[in-house]
C-alpha atoms as a PDB file:
ATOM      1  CA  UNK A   1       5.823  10.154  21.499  1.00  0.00           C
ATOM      2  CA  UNK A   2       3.165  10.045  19.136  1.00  0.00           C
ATOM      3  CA  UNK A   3       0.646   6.987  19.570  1.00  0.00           C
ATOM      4  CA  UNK A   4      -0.661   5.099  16.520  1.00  0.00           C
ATOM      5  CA  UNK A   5      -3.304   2.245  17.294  1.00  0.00           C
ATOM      6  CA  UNK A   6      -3.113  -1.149  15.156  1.00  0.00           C
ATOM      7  CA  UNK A   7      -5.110  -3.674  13.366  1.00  0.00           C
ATOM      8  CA  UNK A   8      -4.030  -6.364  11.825  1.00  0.00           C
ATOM      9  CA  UNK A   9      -7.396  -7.636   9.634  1.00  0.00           C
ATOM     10  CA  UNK A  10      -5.927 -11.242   8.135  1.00  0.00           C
ATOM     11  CA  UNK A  11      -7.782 -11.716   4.986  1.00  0.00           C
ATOM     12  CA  UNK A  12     -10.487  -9.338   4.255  1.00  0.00           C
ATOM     13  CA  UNK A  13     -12.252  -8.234   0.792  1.00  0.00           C
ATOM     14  CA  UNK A  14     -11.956  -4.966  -0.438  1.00  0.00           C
ATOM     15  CA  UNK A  15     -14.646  -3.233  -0.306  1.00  0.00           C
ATOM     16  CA  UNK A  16     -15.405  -4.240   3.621  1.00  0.00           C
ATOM     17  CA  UNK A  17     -11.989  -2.267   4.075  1.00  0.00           C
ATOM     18  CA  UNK A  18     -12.436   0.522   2.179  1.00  0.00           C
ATOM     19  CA  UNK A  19     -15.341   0.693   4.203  1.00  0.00           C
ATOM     20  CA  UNK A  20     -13.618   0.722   7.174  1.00  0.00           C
ATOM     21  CA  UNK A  21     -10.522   3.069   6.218  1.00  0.00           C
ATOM     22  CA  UNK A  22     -13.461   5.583   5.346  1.00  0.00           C
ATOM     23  CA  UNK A  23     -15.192   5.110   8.551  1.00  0.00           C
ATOM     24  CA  UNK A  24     -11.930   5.972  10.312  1.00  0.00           C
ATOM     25  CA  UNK A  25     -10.670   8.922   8.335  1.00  0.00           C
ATOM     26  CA  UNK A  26     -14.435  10.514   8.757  1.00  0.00           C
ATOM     27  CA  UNK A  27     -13.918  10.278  12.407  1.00  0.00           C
ATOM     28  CA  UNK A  28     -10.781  11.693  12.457  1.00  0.00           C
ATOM     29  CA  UNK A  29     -11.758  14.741  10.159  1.00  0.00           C
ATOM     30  CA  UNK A  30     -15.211  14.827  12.470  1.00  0.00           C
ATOM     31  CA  UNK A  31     -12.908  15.506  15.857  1.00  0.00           C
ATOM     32  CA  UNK A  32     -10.770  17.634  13.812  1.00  0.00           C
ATOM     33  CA  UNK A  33     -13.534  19.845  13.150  1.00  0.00           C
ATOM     34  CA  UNK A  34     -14.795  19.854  16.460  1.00  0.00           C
ATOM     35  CA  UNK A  35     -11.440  20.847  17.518  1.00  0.00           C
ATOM     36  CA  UNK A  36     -11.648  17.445  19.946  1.00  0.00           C
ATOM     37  CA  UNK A  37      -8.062  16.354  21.585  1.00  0.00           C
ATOM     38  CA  UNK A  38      -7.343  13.317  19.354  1.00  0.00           C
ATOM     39  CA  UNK A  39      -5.777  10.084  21.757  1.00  0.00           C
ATOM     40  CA  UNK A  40      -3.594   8.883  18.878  1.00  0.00           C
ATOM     41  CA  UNK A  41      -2.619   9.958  15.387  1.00  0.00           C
ATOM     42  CA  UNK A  42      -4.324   7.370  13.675  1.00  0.00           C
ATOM     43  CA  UNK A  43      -4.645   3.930  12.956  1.00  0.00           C
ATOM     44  CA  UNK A  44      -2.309   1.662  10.994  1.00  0.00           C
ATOM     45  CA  UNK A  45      -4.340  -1.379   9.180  1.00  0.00           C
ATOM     46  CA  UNK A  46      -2.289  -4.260   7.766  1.00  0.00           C
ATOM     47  CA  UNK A  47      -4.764  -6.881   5.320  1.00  0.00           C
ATOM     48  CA  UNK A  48      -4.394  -9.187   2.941  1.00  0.00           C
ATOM     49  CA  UNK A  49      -7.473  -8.875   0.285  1.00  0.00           C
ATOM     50  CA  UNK A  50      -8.682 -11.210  -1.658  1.00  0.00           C
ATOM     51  CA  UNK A  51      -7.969 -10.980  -5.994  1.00  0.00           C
ATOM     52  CA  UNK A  52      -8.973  -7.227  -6.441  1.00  0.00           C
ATOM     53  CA  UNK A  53      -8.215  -5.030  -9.189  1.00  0.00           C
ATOM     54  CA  UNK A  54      -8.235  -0.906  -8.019  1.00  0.00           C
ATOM     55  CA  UNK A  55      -7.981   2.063 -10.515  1.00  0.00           C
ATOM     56  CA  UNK A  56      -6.920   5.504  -8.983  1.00  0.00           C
ATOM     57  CA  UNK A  57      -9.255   8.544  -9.306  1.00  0.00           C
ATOM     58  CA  UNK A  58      -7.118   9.882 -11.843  1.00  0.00           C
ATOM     59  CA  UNK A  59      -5.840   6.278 -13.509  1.00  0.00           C
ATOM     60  CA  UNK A  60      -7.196   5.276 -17.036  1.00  0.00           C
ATOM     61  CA  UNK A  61      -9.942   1.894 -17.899  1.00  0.00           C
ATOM     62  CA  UNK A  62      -7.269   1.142 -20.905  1.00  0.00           C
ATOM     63  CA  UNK A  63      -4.731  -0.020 -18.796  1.00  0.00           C
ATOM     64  CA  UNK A  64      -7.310  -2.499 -17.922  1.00  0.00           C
ATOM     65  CA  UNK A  65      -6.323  -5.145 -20.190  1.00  0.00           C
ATOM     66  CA  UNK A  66      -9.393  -7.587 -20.123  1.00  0.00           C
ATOM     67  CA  UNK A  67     -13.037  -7.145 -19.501  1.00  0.00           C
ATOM     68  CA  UNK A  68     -14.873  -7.169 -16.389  1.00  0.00           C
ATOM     69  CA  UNK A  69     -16.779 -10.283 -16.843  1.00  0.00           C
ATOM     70  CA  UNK A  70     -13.570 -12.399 -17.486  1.00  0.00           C
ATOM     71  CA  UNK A  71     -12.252 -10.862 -14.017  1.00  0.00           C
ATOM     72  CA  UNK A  72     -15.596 -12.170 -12.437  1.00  0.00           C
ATOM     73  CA  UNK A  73     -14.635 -15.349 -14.017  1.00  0.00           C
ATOM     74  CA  UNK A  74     -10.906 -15.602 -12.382  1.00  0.00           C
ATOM     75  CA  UNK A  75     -12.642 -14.735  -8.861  1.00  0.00           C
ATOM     76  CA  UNK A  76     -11.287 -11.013  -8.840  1.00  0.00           C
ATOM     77  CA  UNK A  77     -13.553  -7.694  -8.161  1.00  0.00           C
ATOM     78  CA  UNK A  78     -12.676  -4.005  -9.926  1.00  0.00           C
ATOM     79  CA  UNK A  79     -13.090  -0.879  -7.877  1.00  0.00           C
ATOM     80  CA  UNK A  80     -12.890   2.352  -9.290  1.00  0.00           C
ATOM     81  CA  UNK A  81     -11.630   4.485  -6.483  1.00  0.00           C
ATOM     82  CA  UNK A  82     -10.394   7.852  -4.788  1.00  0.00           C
ATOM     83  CA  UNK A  83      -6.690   7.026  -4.249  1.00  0.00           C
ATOM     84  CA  UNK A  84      -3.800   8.817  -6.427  1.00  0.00           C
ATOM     85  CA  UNK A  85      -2.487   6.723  -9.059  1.00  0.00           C
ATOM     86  CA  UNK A  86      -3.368   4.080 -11.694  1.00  0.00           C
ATOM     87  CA  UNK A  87      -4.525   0.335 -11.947  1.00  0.00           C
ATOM     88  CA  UNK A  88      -3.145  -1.757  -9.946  1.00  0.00           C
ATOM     89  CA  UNK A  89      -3.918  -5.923  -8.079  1.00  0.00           C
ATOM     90  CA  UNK A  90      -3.952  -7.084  -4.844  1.00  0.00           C
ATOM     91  CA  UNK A  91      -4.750 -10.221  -3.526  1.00  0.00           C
ATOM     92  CA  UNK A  92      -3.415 -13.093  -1.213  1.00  0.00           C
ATOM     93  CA  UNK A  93       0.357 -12.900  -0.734  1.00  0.00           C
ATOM     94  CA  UNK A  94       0.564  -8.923  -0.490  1.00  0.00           C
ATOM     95  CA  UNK A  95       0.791  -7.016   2.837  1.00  0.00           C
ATOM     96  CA  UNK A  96      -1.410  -3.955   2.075  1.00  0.00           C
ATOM     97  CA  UNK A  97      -1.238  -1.297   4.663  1.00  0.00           C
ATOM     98  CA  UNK A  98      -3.432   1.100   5.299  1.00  0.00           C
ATOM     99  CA  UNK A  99      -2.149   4.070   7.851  1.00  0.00           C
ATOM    100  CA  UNK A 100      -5.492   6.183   8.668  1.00  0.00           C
ATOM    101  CA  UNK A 101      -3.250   9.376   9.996  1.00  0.00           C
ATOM    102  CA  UNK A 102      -3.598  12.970  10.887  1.00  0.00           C
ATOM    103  CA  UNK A 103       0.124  13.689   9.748  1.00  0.00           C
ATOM    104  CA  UNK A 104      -0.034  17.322  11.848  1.00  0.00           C
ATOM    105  CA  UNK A 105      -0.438  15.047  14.944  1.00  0.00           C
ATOM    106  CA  UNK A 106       2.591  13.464  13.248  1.00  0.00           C
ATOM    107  CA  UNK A 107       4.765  16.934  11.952  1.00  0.00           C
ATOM    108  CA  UNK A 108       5.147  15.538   8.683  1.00  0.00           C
ATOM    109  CA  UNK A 109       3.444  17.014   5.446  1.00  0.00           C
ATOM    110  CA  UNK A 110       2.193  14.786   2.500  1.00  0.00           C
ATOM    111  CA  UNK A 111       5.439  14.293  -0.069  1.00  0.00           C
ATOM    112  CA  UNK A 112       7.268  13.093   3.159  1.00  0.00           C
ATOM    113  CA  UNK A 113       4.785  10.811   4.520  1.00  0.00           C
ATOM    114  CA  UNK A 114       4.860   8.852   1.487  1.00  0.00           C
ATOM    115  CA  UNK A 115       8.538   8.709   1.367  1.00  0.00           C
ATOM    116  CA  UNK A 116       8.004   7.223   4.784  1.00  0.00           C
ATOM    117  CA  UNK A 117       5.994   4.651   3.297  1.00  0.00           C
ATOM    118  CA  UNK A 118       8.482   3.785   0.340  1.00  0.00           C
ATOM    119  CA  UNK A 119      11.388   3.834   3.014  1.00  0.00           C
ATOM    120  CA  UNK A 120       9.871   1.244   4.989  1.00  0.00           C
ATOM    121  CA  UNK A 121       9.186  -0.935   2.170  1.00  0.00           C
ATOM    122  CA  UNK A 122      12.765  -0.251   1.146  1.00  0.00           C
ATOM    123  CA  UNK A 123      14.168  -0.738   4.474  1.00  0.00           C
ATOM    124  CA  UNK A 124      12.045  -4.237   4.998  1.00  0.00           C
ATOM    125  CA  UNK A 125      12.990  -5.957   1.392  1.00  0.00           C
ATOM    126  CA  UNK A 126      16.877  -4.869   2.113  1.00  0.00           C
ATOM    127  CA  UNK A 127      16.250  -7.371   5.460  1.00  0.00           C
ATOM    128  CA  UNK A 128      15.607 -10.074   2.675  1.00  0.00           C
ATOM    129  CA  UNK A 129      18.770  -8.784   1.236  1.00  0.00           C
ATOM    130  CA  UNK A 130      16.981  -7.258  -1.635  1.00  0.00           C
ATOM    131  CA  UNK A 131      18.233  -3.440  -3.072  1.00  0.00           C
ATOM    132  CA  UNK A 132      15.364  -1.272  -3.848  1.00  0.00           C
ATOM    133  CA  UNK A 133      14.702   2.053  -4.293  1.00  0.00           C
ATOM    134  CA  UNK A 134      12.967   5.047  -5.743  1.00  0.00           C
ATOM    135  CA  UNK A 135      12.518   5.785  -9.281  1.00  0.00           C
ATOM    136  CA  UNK A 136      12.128   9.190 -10.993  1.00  0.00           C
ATOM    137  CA  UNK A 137       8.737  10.022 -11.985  1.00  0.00           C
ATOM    138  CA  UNK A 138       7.347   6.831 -10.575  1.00  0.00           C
ATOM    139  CA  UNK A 139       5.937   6.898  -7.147  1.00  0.00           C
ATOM    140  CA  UNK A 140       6.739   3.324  -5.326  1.00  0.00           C
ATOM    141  CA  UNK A 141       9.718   1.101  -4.682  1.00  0.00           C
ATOM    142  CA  UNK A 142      11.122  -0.484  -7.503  1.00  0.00           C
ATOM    143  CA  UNK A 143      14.398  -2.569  -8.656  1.00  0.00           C
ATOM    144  CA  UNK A 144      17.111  -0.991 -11.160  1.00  0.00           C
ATOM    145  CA  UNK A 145      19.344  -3.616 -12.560  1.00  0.00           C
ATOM    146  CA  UNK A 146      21.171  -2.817 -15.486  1.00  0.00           C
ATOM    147  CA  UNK A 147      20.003  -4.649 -19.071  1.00  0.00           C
ATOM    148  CA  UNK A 148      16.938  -5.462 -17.150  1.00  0.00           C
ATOM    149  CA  UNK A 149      13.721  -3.447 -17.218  1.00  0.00           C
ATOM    150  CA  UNK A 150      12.604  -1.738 -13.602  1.00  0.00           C
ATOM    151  CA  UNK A 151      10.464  -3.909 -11.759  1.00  0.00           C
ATOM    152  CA  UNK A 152       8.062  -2.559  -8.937  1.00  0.00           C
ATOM    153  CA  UNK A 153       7.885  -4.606  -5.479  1.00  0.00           C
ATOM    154  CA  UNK A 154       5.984  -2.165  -3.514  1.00  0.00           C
ATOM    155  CA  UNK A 155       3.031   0.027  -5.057  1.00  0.00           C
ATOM    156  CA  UNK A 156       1.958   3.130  -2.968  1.00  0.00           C
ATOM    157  CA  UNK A 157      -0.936   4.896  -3.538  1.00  0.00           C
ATOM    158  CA  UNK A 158      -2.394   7.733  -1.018  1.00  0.00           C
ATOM    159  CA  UNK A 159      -5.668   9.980  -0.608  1.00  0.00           C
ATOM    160  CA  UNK A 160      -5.322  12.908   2.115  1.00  0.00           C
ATOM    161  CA  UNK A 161      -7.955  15.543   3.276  1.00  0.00           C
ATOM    162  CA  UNK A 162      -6.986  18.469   5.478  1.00  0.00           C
ATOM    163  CA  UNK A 163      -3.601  16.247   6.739  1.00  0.00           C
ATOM    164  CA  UNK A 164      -5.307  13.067   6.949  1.00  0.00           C
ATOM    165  CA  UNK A 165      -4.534   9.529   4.886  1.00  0.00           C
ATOM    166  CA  UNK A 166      -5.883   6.880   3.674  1.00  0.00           C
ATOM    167  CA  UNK A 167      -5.264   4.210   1.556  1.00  0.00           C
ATOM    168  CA  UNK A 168      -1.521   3.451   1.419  1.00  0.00           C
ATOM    169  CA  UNK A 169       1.152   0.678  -0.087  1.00  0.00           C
ATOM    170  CA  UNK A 170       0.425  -3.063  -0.976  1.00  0.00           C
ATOM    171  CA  UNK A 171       3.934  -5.007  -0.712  1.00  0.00           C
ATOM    172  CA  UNK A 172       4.712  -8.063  -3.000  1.00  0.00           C
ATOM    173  CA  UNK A 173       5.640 -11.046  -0.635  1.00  0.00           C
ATOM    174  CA  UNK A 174       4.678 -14.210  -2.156  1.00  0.00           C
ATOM    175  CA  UNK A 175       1.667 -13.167  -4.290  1.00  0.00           C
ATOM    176  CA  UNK A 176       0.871 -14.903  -7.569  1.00  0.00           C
ATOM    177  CA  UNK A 177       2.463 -12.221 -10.041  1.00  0.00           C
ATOM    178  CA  UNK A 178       0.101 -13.797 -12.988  1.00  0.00           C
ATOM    179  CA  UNK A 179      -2.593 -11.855 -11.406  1.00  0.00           C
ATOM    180  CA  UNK A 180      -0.124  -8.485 -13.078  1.00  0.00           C
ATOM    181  CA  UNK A 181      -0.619  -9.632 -16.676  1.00  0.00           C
ATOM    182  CA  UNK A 182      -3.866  -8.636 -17.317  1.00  0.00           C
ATOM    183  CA  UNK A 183      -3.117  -4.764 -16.650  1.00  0.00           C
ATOM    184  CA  UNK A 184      -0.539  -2.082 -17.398  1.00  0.00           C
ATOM    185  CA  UNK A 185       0.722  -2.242 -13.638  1.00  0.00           C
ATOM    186  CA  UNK A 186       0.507   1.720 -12.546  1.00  0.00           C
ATOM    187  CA  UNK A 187      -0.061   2.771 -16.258  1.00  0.00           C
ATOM    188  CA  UNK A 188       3.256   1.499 -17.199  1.00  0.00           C
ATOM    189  CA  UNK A 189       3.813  -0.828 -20.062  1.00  0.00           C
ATOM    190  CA  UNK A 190       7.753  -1.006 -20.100  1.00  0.00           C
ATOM    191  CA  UNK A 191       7.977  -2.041 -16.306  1.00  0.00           C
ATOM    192  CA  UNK A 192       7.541  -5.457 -14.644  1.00  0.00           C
ATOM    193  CA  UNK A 193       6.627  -6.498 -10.773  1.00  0.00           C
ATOM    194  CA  UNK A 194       8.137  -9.068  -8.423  1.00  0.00           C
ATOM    195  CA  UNK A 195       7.446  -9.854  -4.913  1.00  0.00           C
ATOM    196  CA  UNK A 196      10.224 -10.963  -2.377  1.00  0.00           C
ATOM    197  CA  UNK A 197       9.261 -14.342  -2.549  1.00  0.00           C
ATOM    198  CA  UNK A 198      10.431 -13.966  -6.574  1.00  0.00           C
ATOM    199  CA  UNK A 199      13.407 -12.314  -5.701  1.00  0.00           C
ATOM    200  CA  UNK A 200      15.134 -14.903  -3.249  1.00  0.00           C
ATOM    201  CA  UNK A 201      13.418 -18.124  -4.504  1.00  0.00           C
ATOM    202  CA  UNK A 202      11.688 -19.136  -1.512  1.00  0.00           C
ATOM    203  CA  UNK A 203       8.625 -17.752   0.826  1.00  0.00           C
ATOM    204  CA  UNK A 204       8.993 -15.732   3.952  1.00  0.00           C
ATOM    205  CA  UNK A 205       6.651 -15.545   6.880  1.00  0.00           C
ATOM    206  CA  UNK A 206       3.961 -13.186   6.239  1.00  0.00           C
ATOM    207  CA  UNK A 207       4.271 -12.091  10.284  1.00  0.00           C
ATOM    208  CA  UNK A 208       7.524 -11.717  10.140  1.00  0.00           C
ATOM    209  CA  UNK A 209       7.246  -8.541   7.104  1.00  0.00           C
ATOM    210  CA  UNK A 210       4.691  -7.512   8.908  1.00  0.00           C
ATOM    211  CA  UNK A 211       6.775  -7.091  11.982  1.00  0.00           C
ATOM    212  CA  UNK A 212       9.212  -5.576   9.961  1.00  0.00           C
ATOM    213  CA  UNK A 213       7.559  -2.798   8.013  1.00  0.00           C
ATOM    214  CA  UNK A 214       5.517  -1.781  11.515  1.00  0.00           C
ATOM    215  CA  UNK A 215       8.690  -1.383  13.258  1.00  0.00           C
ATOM    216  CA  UNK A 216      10.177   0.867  10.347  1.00  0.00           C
ATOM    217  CA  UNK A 217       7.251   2.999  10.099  1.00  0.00           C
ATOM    218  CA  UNK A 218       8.007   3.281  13.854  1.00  0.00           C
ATOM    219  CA  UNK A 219      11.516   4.487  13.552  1.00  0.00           C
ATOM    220  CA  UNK A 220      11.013   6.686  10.074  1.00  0.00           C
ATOM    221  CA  UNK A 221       8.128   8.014  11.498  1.00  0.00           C
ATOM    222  CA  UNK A 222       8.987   8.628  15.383  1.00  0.00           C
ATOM    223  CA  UNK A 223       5.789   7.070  16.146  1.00  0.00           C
ATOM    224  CA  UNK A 224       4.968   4.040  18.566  1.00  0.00           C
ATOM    225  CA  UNK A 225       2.365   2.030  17.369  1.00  0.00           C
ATOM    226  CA  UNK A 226       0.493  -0.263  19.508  1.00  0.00           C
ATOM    227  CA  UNK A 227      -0.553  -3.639  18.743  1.00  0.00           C
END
C-alpha cells in the first residue's frame, strides 16, 4: 500500500506554510526528475493558521470587500497566491489540509483527487450528522436546503505540477464565520458559509475531525498514512 508521511503543525501563520508546502513539492518534483525511487507519495499537513485572507491565481481583488489596511487592523494578512480558485479566510477554528502528493505514486489523476478531498470532508461532517455535498459549477462541499441559499462548509482549492499537489481544503469546525463578511467567499455573492460547530450548536474536538478526515483520505484514497 501506498505510504503517505504526516504532520500535524498546530497553529502556524501562513506564509511559514506555504513555505513549507513549497519546499516539499520542489523536492518531490526534484526526485522526480532525477528519476529517484520516492519512499512515500507525499506528505499530508493538517494546520490551523492564524486570520489570513488568500486569493487564487486566477480569483479577482473585487471580491475583496475592504482594504488592506483595515485587515492589518483586525490582525489578518492577504496573500495573493498560486492555488485554483478565488478569495477565500482561514484562521483559528478551520482544519486546513495540505496533501503534498505525487498522485501517479497514488493512480489517481487530478479531477479525482479533488473529489477525494470533497469526499472526505463530506464523509467527516455526515459523522456530525450533517448532509453535504457537491454543487454544480462550484468546486467544494456545500449544504442544499430548500428556501435556503447554499452554504459552503469545506473550501478546496488545489495547485498541481507534473502529478504533484499542493495546497488543498480548509474545513469549517468552529471558526468565527464573521471573519466571511468582508469578502465574496469563492467569488460568490448569493452563497453563505457555516462550520460544523454552526450546524449542530455546539463545538467538537478539533483532534477528533482531524482523526476523522485522515482516516477517510485513507480509505478514499487506498493510502496509509503515518502519523
Amino acid at each position: 500500500m501506498v505510504q503517505i508521511d504526516y504532520r500535524d503543525l498546530g497553529i502556524m501563520a501562513y506564509e511559514a506554510c506555504w513555505q513549507l508546502q513549497q519546499q516539499l513539492f520542489d523536492e518531490i518534483l526534484a526526485r522526480k526528475a532525477a528519476h529517484e525511487p520516492l519512499t512515500t507519495a507525499g506528505t499530508l499537513l493538517l494546520v490551523e493558521h492564524r486570520p489570513v485572507y488568500t486569493l487564487g491565481k486566477s480569483g479577482k481583488s473585487e471580491n475583496l470587500l475592504v482594504g488592506r489596511v483595515y485587515l492589518e487592523s483586525l490582525g489578518a494578512e492577504f496573500f495573493h497566491i498560486d492555488r485554483g480558485g478565488d478569495i477565500t479566510f482561514h484562521g483559528p477554528g478551520q482544519l486546513v489540509g495540505y496533501p503534498i502528493l505525487d498522485l501517479e505514486q497514488i493512480g489517481i489523476g487530478l479531477r479525482s483527487y479533488i473529489e477525494a478531498l470533497e469526499e472526505a470532508a463530506i464523509r467527516t461532517v455526515a459523522h456530525y450528522g450533517i448532509v453535504a455535498g457537491r454543487m454544480a459549477g462550484a468546486s467544494g462541499v456545500w449544504i442544499e436546503e430548500p428556501g435556503r441559499a447554499p452554504r459552503k462548509i469545506c473550501a478546496i482549492g488545489v495547485r498541481s505540477s507534473r502529478f504533484v499537489t499542493m495546497h488543498g481544503f480548509g474545513l469549517n469546525v468552529s471558526t468565527d464565520l464573521e471573519w466571511f463578511s468582508r469578502i465574496n467567499p469563492c467569488g460568490f455573492v448569493d452563497r453563505g458559509v457555516t462550520s460544523i460547530e454552526k450546524e449542530i450548536g455546539h463545538t467538537v474536538p478539533m483532534e477528533e475531525v482531524k482523526a476523522l478526515i485522515t482516516n477517510h483520505l485513507c480509505e478514499i484514497l487506498n493510502v496509509k498514512i503515518y502519523k
